[in-house]
C-alpha atoms as a PDB file:
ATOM      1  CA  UNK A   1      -8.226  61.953 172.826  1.00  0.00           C
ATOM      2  CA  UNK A   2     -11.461  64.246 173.435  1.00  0.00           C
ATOM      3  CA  UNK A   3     -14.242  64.321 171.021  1.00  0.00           C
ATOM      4  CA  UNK A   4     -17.112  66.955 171.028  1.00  0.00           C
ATOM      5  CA  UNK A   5     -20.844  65.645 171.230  1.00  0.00           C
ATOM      6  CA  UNK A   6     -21.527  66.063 167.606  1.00  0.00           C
ATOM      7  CA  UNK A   7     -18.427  64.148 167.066  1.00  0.00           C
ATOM      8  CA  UNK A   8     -19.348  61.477 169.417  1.00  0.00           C
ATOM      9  CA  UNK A   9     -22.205  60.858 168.242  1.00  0.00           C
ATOM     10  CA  UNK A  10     -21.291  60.705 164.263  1.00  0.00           C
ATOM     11  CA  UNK A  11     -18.532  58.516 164.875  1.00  0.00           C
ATOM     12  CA  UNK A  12     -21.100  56.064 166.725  1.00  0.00           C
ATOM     13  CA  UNK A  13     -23.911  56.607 164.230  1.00  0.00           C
ATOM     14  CA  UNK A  14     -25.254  53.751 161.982  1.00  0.00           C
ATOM     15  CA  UNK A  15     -24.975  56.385 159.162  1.00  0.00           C
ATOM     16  CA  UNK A  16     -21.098  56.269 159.735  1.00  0.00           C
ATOM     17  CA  UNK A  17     -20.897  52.520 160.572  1.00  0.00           C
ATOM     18  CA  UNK A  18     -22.280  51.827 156.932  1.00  0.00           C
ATOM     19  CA  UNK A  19     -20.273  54.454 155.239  1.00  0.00           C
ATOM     20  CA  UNK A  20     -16.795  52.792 157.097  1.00  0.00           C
ATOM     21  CA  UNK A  21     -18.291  49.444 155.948  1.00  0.00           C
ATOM     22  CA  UNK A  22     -19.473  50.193 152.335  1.00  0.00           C
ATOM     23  CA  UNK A  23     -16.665  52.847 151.432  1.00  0.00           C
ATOM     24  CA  UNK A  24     -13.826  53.458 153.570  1.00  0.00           C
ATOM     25  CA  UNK A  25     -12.720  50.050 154.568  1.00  0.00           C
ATOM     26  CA  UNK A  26     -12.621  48.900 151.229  1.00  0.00           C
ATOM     27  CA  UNK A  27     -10.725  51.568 150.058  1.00  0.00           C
ATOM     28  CA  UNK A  28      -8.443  52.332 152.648  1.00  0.00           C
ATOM     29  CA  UNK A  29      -7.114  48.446 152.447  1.00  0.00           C
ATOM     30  CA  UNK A  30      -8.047  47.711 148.745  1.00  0.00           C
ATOM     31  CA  UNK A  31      -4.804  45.540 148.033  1.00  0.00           C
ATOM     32  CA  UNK A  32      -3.306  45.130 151.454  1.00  0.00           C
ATOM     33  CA  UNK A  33      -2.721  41.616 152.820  1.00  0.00           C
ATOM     34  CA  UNK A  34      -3.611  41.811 156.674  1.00  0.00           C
ATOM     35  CA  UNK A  35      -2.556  38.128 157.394  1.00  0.00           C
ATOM     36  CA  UNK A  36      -3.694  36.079 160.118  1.00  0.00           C
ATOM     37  CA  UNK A  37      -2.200  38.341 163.006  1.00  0.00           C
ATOM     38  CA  UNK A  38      -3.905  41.996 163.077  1.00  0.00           C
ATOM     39  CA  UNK A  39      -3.687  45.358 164.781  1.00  0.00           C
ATOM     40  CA  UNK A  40      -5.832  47.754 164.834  1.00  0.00           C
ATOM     41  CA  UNK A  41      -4.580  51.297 166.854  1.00  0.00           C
ATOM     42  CA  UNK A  42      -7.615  53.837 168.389  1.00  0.00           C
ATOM     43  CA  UNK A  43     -11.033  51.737 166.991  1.00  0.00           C
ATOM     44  CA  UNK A  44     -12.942  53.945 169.060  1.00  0.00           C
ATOM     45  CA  UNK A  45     -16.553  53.152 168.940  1.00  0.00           C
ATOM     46  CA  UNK A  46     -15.481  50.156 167.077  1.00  0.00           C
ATOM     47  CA  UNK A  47     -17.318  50.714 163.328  1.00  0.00           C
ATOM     48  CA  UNK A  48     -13.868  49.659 161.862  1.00  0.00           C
ATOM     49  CA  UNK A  49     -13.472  46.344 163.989  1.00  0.00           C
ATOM     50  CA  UNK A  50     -16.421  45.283 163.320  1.00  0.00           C
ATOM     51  CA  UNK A  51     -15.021  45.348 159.372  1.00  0.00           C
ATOM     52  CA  UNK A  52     -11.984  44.000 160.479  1.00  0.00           C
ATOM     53  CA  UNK A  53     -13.337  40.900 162.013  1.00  0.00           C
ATOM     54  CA  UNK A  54     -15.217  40.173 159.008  1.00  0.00           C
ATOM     55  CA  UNK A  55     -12.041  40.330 156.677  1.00  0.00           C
ATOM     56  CA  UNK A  56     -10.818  37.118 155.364  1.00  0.00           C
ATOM     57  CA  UNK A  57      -7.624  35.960 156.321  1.00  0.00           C
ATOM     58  CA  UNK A  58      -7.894  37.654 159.995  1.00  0.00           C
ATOM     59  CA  UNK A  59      -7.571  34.913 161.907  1.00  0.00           C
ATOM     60  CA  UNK A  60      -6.850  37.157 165.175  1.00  0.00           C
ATOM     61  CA  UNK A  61      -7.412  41.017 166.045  1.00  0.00           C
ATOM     62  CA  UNK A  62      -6.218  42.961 168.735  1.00  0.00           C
ATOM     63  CA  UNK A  63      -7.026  46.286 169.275  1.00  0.00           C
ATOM     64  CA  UNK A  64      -5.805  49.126 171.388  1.00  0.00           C
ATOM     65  CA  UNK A  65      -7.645  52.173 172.550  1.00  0.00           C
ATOM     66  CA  UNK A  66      -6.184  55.096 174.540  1.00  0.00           C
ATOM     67  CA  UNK A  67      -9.977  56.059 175.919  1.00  0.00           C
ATOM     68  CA  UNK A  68     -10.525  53.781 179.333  1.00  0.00           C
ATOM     69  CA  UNK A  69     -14.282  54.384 178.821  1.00  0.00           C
ATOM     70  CA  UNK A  70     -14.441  53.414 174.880  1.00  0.00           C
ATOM     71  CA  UNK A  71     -12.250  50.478 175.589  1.00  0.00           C
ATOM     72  CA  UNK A  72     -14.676  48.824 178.206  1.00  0.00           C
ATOM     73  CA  UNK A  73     -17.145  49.273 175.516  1.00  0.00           C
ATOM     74  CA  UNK A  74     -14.922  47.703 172.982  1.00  0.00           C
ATOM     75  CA  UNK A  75     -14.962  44.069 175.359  1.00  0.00           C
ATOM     76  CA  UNK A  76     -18.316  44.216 175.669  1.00  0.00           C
ATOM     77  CA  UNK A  77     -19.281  44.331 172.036  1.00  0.00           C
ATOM     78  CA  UNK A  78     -16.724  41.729 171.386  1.00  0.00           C
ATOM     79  CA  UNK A  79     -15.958  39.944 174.128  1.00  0.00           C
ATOM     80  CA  UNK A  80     -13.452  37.419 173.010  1.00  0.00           C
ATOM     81  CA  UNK A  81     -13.510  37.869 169.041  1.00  0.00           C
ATOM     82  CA  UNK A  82     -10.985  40.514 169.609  1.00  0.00           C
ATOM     83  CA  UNK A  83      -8.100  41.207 172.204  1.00  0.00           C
ATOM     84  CA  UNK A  84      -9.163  44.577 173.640  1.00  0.00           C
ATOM     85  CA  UNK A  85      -6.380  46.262 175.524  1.00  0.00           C
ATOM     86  CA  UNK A  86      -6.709  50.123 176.614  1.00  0.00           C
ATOM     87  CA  UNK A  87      -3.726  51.500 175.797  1.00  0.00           C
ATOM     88  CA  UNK A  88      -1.482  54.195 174.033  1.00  0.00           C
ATOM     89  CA  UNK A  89      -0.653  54.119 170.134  1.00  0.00           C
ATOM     90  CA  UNK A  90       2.513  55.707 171.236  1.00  0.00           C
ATOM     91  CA  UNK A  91       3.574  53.183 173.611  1.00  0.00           C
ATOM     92  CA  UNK A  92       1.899  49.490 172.407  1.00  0.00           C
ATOM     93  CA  UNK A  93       2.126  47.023 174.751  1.00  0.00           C
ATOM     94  CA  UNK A  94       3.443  44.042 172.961  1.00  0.00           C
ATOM     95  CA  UNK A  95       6.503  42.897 171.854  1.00  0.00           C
ATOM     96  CA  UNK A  96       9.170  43.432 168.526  1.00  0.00           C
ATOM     97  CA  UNK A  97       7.538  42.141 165.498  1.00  0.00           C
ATOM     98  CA  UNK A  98       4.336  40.322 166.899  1.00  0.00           C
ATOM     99  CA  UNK A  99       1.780  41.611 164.688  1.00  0.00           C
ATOM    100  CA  UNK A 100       1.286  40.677 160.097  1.00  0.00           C
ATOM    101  CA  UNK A 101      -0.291  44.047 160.174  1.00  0.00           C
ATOM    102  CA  UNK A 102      -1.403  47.307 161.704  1.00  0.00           C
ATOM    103  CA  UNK A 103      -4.169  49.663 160.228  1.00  0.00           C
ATOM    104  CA  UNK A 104      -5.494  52.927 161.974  1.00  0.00           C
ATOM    105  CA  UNK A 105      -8.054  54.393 160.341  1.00  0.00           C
ATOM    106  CA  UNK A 106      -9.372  58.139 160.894  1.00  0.00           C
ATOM    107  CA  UNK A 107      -7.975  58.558 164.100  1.00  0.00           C
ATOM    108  CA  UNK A 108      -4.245  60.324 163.495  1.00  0.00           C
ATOM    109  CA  UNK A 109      -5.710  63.926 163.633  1.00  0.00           C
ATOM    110  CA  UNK A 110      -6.569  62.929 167.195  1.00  0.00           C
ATOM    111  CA  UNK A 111      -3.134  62.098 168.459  1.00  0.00           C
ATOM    112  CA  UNK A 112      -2.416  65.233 169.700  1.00  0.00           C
ATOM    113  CA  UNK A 113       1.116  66.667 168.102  1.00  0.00           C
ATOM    114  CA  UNK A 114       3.394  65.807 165.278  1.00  0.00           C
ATOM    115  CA  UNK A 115       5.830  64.335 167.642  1.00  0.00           C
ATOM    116  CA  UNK A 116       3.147  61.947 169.232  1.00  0.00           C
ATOM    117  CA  UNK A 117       2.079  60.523 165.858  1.00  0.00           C
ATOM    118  CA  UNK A 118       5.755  60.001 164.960  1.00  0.00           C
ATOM    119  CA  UNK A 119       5.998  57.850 168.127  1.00  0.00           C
ATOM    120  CA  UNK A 120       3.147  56.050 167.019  1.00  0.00           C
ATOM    121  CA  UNK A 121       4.514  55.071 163.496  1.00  0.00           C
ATOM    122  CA  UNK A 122       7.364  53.979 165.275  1.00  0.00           C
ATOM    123  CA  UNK A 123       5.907  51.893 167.372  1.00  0.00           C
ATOM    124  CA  UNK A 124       3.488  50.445 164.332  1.00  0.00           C
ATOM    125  CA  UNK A 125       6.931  49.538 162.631  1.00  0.00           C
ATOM    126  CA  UNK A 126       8.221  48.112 166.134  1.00  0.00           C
ATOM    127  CA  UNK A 127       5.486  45.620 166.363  1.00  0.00           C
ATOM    128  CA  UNK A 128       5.501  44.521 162.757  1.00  0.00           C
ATOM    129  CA  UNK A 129       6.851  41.586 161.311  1.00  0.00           C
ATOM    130  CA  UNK A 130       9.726  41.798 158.660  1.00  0.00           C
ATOM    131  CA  UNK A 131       7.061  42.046 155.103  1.00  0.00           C
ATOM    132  CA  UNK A 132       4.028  43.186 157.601  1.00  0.00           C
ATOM    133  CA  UNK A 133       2.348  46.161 156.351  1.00  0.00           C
ATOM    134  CA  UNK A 134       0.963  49.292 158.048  1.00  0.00           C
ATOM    135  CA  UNK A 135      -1.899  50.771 156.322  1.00  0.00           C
ATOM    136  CA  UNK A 136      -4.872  53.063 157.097  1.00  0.00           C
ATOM    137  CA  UNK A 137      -6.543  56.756 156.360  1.00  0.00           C
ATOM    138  CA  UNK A 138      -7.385  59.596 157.610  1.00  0.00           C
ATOM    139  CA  UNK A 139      -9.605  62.456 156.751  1.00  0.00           C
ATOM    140  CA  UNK A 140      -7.798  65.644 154.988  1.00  0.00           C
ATOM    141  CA  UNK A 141      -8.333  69.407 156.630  1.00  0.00           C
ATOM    142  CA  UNK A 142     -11.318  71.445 155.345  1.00  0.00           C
ATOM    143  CA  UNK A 143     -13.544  74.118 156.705  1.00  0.00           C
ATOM    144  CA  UNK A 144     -16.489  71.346 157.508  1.00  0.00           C
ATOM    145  CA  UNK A 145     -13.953  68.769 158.678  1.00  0.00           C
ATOM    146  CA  UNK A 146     -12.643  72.014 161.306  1.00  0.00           C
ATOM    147  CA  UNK A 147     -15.955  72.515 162.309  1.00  0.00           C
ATOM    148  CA  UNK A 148     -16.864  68.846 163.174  1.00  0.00           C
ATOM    149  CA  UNK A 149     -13.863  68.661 165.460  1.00  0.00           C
ATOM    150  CA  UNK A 150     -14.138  71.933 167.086  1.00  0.00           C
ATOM    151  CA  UNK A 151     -13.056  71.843 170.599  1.00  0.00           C
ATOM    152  CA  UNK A 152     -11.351  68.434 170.009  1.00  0.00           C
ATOM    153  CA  UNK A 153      -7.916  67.382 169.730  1.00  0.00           C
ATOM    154  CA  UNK A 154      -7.131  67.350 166.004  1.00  0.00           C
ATOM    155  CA  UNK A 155      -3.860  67.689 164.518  1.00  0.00           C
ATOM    156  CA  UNK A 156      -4.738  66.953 160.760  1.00  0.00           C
ATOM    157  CA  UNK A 157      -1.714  64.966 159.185  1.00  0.00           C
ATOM    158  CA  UNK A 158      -1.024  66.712 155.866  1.00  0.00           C
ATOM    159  CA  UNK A 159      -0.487  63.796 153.114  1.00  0.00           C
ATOM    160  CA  UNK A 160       2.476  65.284 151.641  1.00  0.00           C
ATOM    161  CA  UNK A 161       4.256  64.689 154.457  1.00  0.00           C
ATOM    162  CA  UNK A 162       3.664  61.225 155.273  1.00  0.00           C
ATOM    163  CA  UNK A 163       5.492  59.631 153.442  1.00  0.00           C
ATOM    164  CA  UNK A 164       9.020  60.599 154.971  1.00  0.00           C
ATOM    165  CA  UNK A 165       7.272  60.686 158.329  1.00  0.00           C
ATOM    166  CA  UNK A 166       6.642  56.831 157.822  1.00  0.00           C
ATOM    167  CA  UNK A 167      10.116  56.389 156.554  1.00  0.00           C
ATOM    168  CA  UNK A 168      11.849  58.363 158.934  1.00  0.00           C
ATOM    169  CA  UNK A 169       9.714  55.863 161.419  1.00  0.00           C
ATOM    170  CA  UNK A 170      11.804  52.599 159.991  1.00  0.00           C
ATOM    171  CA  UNK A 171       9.422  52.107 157.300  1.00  0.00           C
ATOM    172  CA  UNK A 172      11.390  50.792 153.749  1.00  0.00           C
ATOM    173  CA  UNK A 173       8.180  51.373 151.340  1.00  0.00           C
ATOM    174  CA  UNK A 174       5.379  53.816 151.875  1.00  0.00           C
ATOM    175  CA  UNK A 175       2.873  54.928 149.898  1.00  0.00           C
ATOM    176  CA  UNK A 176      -0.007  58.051 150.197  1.00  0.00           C
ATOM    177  CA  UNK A 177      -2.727  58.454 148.212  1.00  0.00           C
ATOM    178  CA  UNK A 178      -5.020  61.503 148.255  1.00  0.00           C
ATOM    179  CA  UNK A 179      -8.612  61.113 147.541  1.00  0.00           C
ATOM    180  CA  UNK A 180     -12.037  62.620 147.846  1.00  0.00           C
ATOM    181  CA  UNK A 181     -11.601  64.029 151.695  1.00  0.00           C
ATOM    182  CA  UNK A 182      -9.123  61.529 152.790  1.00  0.00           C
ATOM    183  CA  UNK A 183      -6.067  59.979 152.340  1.00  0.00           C
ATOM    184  CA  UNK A 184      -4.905  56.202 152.468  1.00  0.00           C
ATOM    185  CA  UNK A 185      -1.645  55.315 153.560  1.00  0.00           C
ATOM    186  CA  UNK A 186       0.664  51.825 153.323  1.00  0.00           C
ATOM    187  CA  UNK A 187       3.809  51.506 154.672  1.00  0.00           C
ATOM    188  CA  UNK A 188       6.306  47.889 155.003  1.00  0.00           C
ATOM    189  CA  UNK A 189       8.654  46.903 157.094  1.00  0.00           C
ATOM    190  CA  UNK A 190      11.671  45.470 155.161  1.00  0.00           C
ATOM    191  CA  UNK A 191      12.241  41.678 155.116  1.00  0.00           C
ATOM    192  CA  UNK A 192      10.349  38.700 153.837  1.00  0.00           C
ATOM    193  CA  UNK A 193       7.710  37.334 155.245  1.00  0.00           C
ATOM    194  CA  UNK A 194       8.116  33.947 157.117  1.00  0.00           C
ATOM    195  CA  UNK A 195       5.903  31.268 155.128  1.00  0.00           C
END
């Protein structure tokens, strides 16, 4: 999904690397068990994977990125710590009920309708394990956050919503909490867990 220069280059800033590492990561999955077997959909430039392969109890990531050009990058940073596949969100390449978790983190308002990020939900609860867990966040609208994504695609997801969205995607519990700027969502697929 296209991303102006100024967007570009925050996103693959050491400023925004930190701020993912020190503050959003932590909060976005405060609580949530990953498990062993991890998603993660649209890393982009790859500040959140590099998070994600640090988190204890990953014991394998995958991660799928609808930009051809960011996903080369993506293998080259991590080579074989982390499946890279280039991909669609809306259309994941692996089977039923593969993955312990899936996370997406400030990357919805660039799937490019309402529809499209409904496909993707779907598709999170898909290739989620009965108990897996699909959590993540995503920045709310404002006048600055407008600005920084002019000229991209950016469908903001309003929180209020979300929670039937993810329901209406197969989901039994979800959960949205609004913070300062941004939202975190959880959302599980109904069944136990095996082991």
């Amino acid at each position: 999904m296209p991303m102006n220069l100024v967007h570009r280059r925050l996103c693959s800033s050491e400023k925004w690397a930190r701020a993912v590492e020190d503050r959003l990561l932590p909060w976005a999955l405060e609580g949530v068990p990953l498990g062993p077997d991890a998603l993660e959909i649209g890393p982009g430039y790859g500040a959140t994977t590099r998070v994600l392969l640090r988190r204890e109890g990953v014991a394998r990531l995958s991660v799928v990125e609808v930009d051809a050009a960011y996903a080369a990058g993506l293998r080259r940073e991590f080579g074989d710590r982390a499946e890279v596949v280039h991909g669609d969100g809306t259309a994941l390449p692996w089977p039923d009920g593969r993955f312990d978790s899936v996370a997406c983190f400030t990357m919805l308002h660039h799937v490019p309708s309402p529809a499209r990020q409904d496909a993707l939900f779907a598709e999170a609860h898909r290739v989620l394990r009965p108990g897996g867990v699909f959590a993540g966040c995503d920045s709310l609208s404002s006048r600055r956050f407008r600005f920084i994504h002019w000229g991209d695609t950016c469908v903001p997801v309003p929180p209020a919503t979300l929670e039937t969205r993810l329901r209406a995607a197969g989901f039994a519990e979800a959960t949205v909490e609004v913070g300062t700027g941004s939202f975190r969502f959880r959302a599980i697929r109904a069944g136990q867990r095996a082991g």
